[in-house]
PDB file of N, CA and C in Angstrom:
ATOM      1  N   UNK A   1       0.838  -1.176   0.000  1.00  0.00           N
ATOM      2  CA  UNK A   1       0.000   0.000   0.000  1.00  0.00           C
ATOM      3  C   UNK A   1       0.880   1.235   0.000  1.00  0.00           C
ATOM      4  N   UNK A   2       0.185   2.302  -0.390  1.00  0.00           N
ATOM      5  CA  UNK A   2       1.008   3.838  -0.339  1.00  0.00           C
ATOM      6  C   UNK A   2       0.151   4.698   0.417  1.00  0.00           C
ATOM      7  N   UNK A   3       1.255   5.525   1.128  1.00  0.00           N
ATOM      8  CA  UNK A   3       0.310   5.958   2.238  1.00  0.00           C
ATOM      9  C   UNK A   3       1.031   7.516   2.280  1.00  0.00           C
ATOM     10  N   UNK A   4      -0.138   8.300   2.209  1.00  0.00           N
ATOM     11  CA  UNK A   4       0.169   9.865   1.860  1.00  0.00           C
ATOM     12  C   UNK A   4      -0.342  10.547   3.281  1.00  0.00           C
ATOM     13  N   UNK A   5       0.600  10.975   3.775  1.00  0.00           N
ATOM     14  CA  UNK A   5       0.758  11.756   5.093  1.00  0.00           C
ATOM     15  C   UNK A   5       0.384  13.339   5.145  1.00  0.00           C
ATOM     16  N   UNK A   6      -0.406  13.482   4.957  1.00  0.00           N
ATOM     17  CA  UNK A   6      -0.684  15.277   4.844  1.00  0.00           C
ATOM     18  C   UNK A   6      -2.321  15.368   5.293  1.00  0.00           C
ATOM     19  N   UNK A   7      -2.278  16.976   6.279  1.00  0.00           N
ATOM     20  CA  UNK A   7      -3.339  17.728   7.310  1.00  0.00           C
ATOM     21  C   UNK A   7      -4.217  18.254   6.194  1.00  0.00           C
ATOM     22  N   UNK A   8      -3.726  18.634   4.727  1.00  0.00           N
ATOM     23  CA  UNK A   8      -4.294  19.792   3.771  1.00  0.00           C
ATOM     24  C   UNK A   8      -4.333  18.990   2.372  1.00  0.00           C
ATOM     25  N   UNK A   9      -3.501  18.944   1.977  1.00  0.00           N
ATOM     26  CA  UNK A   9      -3.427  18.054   0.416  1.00  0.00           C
ATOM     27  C   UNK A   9      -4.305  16.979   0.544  1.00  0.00           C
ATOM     28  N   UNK A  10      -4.601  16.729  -0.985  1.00  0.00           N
ATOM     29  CA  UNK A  10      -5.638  15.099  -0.937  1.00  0.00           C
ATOM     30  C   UNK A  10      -4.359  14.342  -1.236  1.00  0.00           C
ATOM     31  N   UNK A  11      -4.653  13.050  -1.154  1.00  0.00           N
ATOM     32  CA  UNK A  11      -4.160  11.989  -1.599  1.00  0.00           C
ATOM     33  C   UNK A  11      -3.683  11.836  -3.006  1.00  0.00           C
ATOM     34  N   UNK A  12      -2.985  11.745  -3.805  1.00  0.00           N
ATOM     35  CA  UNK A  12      -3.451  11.333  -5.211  1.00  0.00           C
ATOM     36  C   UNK A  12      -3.481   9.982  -5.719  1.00  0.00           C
ATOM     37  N   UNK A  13      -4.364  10.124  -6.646  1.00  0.00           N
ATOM     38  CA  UNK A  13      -5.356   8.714  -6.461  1.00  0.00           C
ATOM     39  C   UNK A  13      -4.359   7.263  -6.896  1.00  0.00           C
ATOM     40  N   UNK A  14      -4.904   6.430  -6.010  1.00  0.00           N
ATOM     41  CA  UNK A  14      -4.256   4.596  -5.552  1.00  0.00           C
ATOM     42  C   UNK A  14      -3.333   5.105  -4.254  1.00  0.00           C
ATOM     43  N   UNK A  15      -3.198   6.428  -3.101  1.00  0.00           N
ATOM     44  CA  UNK A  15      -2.516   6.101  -2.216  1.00  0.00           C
ATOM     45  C   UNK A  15      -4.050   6.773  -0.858  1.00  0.00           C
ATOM     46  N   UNK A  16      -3.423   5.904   0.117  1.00  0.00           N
ATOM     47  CA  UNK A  16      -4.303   6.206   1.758  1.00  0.00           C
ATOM     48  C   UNK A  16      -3.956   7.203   2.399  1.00  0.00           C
ATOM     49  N   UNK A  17      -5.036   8.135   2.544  1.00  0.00           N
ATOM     50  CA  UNK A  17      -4.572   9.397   3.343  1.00  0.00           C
ATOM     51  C   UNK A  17      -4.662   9.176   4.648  1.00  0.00           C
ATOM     52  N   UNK A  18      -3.846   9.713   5.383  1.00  0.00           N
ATOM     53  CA  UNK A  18      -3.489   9.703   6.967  1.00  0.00           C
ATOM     54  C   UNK A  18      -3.490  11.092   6.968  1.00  0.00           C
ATOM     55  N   UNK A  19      -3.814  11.803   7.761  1.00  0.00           N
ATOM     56  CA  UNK A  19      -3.730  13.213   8.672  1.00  0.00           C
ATOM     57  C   UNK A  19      -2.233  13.294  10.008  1.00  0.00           C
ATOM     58  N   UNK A  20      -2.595  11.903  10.536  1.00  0.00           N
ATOM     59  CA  UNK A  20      -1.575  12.209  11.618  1.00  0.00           C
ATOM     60  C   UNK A  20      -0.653  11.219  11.558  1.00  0.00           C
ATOM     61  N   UNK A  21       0.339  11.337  12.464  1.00  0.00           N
ATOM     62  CA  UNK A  21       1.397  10.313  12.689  1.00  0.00           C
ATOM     63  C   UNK A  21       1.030   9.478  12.753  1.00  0.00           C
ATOM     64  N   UNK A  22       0.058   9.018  14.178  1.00  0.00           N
ATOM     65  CA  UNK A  22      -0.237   7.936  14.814  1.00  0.00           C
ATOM     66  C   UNK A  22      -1.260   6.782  13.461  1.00  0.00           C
ATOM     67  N   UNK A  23      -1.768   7.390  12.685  1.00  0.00           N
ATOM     68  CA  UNK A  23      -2.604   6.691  11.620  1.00  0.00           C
ATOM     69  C   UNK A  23      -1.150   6.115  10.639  1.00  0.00           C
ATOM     70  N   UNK A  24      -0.315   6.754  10.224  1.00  0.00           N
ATOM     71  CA  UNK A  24       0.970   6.347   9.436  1.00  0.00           C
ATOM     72  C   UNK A  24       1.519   5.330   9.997  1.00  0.00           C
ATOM     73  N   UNK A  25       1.849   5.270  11.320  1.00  0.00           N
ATOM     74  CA  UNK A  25       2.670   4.514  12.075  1.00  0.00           C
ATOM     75  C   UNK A  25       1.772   2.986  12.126  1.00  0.00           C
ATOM     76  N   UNK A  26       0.480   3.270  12.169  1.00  0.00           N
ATOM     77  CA  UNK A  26      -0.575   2.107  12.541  1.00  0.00           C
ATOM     78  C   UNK A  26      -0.665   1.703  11.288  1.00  0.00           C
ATOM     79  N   UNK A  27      -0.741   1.500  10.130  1.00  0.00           N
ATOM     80  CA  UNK A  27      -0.769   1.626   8.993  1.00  0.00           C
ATOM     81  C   UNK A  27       1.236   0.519   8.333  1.00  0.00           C
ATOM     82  N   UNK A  28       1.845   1.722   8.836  1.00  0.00           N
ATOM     83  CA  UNK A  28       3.432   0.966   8.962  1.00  0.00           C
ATOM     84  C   UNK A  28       3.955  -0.172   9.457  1.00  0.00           C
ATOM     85  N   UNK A  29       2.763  -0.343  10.796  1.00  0.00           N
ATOM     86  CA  UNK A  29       3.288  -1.817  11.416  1.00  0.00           C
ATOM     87  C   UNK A  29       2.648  -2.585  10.799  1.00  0.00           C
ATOM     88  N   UNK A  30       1.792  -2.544   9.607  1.00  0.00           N
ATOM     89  CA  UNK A  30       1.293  -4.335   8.960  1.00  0.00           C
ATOM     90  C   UNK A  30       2.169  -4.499   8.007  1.00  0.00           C
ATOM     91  N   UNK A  31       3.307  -3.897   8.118  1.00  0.00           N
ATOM     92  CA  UNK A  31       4.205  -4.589   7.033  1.00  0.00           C
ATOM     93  C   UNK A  31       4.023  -4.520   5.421  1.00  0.00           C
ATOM     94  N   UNK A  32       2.857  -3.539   5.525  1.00  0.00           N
ATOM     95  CA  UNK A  32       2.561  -3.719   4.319  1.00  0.00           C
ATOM     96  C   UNK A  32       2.586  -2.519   3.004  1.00  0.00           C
ATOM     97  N   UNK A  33       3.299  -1.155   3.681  1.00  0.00           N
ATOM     98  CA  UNK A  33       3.267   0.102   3.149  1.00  0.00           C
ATOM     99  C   UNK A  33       4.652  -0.335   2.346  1.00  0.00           C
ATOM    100  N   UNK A  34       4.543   0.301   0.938  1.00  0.00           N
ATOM    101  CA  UNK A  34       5.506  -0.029   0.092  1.00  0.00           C
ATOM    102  C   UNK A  34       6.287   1.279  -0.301  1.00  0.00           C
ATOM    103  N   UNK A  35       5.255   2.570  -0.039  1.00  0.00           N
ATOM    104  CA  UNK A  35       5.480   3.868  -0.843  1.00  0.00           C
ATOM    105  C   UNK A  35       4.936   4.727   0.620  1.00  0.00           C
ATOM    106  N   UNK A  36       5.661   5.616   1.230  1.00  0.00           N
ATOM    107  CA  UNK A  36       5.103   6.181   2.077  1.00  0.00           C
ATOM    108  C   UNK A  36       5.447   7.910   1.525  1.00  0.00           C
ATOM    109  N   UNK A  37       4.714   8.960   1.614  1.00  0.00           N
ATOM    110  CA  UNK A  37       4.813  10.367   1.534  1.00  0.00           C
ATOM    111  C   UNK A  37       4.612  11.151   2.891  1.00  0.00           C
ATOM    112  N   UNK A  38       5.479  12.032   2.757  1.00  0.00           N
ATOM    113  CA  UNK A  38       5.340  12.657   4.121  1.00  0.00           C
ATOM    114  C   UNK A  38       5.326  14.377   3.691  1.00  0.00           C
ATOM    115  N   UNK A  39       4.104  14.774   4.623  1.00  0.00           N
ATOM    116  CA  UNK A  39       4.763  16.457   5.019  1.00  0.00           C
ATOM    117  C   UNK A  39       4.990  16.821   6.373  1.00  0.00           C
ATOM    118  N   UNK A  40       5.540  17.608   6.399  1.00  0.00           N
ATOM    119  CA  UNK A  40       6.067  17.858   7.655  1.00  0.00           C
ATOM    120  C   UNK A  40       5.474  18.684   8.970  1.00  0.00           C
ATOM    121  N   UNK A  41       4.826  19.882   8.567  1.00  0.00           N
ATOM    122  CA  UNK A  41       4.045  20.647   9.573  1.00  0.00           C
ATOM    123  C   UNK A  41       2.792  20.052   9.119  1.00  0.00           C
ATOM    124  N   UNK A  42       1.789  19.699  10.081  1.00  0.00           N
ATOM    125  CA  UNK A  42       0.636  18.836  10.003  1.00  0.00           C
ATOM    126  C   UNK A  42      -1.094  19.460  10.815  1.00  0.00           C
ATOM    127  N   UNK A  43      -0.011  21.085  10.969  1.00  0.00           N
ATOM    128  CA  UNK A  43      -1.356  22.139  11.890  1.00  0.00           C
ATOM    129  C   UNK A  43      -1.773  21.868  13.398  1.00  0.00           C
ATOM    130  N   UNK A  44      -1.098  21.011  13.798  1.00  0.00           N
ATOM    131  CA  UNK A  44      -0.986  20.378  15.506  1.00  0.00           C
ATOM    132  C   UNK A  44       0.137  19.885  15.820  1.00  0.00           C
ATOM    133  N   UNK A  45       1.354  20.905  16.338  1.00  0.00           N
ATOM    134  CA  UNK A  45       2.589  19.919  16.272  1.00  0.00           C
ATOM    135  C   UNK A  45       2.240  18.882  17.689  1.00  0.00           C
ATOM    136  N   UNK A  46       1.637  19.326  18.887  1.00  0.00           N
ATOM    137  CA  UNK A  46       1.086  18.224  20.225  1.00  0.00           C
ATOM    138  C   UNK A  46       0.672  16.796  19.124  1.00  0.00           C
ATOM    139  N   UNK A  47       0.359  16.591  17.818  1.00  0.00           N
ATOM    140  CA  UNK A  47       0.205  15.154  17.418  1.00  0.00           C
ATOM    141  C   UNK A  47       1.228  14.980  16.680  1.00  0.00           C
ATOM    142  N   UNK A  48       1.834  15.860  16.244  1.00  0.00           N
ATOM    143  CA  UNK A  48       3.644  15.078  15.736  1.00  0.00           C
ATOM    144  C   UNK A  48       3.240  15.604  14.318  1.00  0.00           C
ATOM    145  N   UNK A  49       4.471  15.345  13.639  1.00  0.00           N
ATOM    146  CA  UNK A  49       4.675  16.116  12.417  1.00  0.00           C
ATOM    147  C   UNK A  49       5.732  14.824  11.680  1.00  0.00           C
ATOM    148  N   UNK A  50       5.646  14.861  10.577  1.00  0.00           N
ATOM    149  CA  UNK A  50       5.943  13.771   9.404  1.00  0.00           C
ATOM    150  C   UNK A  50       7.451  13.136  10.092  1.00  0.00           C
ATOM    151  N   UNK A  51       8.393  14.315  10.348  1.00  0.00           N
ATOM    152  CA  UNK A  51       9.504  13.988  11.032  1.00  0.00           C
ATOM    153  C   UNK A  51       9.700  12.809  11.818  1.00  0.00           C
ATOM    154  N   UNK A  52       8.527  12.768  12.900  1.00  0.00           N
ATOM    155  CA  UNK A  52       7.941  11.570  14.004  1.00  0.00           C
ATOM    156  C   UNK A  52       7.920  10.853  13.197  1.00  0.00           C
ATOM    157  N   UNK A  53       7.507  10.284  12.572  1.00  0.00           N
ATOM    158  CA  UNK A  53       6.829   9.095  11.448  1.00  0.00           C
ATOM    159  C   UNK A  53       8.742   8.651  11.266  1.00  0.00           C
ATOM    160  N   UNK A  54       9.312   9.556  10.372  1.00  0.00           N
ATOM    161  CA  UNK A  54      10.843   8.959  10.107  1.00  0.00           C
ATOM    162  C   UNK A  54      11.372   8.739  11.715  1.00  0.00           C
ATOM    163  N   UNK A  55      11.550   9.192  12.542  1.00  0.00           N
ATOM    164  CA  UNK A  55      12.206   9.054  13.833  1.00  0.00           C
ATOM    165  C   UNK A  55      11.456   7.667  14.041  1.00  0.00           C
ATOM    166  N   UNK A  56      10.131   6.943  14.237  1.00  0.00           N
ATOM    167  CA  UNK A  56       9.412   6.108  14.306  1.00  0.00           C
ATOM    168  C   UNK A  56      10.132   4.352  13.855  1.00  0.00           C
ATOM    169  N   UNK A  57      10.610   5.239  12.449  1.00  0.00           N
ATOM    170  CA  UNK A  57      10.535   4.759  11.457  1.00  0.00           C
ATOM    171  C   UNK A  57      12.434   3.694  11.778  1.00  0.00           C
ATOM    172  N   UNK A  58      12.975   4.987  11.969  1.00  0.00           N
ATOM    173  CA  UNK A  58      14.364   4.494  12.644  1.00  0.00           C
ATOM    174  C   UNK A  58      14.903   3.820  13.985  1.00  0.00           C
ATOM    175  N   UNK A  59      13.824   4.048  14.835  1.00  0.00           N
ATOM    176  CA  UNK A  59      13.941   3.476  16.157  1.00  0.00           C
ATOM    177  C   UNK A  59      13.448   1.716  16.048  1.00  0.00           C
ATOM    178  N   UNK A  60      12.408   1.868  14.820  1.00  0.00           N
ATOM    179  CA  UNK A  60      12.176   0.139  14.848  1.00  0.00           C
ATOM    180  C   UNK A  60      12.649  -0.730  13.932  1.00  0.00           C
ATOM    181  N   UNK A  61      13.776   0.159  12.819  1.00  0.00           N
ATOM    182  CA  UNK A  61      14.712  -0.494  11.936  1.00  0.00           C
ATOM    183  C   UNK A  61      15.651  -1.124  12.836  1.00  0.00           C
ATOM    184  N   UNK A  62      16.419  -0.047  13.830  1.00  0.00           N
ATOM    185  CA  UNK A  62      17.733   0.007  14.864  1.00  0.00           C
ATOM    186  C   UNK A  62      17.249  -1.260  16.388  1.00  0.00           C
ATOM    187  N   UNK A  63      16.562  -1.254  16.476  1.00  0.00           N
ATOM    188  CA  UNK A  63      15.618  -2.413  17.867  1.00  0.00           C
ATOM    189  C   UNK A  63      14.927  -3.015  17.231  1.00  0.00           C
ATOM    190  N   UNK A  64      14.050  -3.353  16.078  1.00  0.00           N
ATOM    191  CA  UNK A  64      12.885  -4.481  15.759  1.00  0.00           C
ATOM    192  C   UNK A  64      13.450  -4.463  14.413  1.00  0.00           C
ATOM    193  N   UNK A  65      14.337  -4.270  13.808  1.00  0.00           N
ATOM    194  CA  UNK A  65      14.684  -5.325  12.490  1.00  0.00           C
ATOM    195  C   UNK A  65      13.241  -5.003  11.512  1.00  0.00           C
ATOM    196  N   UNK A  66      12.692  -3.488  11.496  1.00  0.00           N
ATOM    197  CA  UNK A  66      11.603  -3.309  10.674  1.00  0.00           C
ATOM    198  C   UNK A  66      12.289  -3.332   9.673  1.00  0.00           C
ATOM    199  N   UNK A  67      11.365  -3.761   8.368  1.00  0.00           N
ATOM    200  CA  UNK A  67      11.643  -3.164   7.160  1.00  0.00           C
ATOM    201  C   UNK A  67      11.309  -1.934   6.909  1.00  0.00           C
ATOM    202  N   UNK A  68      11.517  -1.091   6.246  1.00  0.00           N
ATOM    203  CA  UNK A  68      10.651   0.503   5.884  1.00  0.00           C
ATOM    204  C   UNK A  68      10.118   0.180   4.625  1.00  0.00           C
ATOM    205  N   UNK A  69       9.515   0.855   4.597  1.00  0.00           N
ATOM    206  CA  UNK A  69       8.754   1.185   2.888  1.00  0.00           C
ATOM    207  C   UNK A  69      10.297   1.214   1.915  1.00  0.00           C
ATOM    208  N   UNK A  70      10.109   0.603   1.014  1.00  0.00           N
ATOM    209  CA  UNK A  70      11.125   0.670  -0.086  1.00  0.00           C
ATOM    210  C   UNK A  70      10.955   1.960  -0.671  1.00  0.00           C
ATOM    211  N   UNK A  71      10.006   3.159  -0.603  1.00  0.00           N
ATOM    212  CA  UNK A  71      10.364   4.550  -1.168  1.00  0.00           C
ATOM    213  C   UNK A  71       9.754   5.626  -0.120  1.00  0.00           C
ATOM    214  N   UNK A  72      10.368   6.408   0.481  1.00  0.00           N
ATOM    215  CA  UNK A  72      10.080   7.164   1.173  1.00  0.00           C
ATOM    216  C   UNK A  72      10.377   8.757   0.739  1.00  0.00           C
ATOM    217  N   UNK A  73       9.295   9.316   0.537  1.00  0.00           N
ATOM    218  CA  UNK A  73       9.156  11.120   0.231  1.00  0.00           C
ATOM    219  C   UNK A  73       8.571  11.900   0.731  1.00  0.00           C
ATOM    220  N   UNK A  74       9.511  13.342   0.741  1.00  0.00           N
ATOM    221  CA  UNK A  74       8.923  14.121   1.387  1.00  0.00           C
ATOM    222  C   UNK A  74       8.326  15.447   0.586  1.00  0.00           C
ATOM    223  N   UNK A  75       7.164  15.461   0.796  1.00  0.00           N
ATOM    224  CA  UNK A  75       6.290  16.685   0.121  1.00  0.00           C
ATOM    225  C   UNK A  75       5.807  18.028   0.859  1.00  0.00           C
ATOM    226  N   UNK A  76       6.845  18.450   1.743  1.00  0.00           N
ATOM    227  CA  UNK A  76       6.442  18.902   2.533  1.00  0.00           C
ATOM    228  C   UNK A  76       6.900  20.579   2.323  1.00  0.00           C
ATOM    229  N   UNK A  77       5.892  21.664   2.398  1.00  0.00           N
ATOM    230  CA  UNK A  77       6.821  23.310   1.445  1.00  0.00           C
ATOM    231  C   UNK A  77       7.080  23.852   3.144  1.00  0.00           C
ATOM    232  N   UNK A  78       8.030  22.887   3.758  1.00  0.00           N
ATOM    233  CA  UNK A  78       8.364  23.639   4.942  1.00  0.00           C
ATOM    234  C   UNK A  78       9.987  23.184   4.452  1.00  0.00           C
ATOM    235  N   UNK A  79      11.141  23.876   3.946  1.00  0.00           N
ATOM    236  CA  UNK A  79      12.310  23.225   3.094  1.00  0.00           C
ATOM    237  C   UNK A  79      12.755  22.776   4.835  1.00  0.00           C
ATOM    238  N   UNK A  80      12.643  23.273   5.730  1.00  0.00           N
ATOM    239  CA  UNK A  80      13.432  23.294   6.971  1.00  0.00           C
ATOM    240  C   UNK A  80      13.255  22.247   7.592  1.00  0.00           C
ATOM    241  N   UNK A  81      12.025  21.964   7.853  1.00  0.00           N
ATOM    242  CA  UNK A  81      11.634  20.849   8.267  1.00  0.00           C
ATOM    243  C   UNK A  81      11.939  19.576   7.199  1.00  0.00           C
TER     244      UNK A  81
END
């Protein structure tokens, strides 16, 4: 599955929109996200911002031997973040 991470943008069409981290991350543990997109400011940083999702993302490569999505992008017009 492909899973498009953004508070404002739609999806574009064949990927699952998530709003927040916690939906990406839940989504990430079935093993089954192939293509993940991320933006970064998400309009509530108290629920985490795309960043979380990669930090997430590295803590269970480094301790649980996750796989990640084989393509990971960021769409996010914050260049800083």
């Amino acid at each position: 599955m492909k899973v498009y991470l953004d508070d404002e943008r739609i999806a574009p069409e064949g990927w699952i929109q998530v709003r927040w981290p916690d939906e990406a991350i839940t989504l990430l543990q079935t093993g089954t996200v192939i293509q993940l997109s991320l933006d970064h400011d998400l309009g509530d940083d108290q629920r985490g911002t795309g960043y979380d999702v990669l930090l997430w993302i590295e803590q269970e490569v480094a301790l649980n031997h996750f796989v990640p999505p084989s393509e990971i992008f960021v769409h996010s017009a914050n260049p800083a973040g």
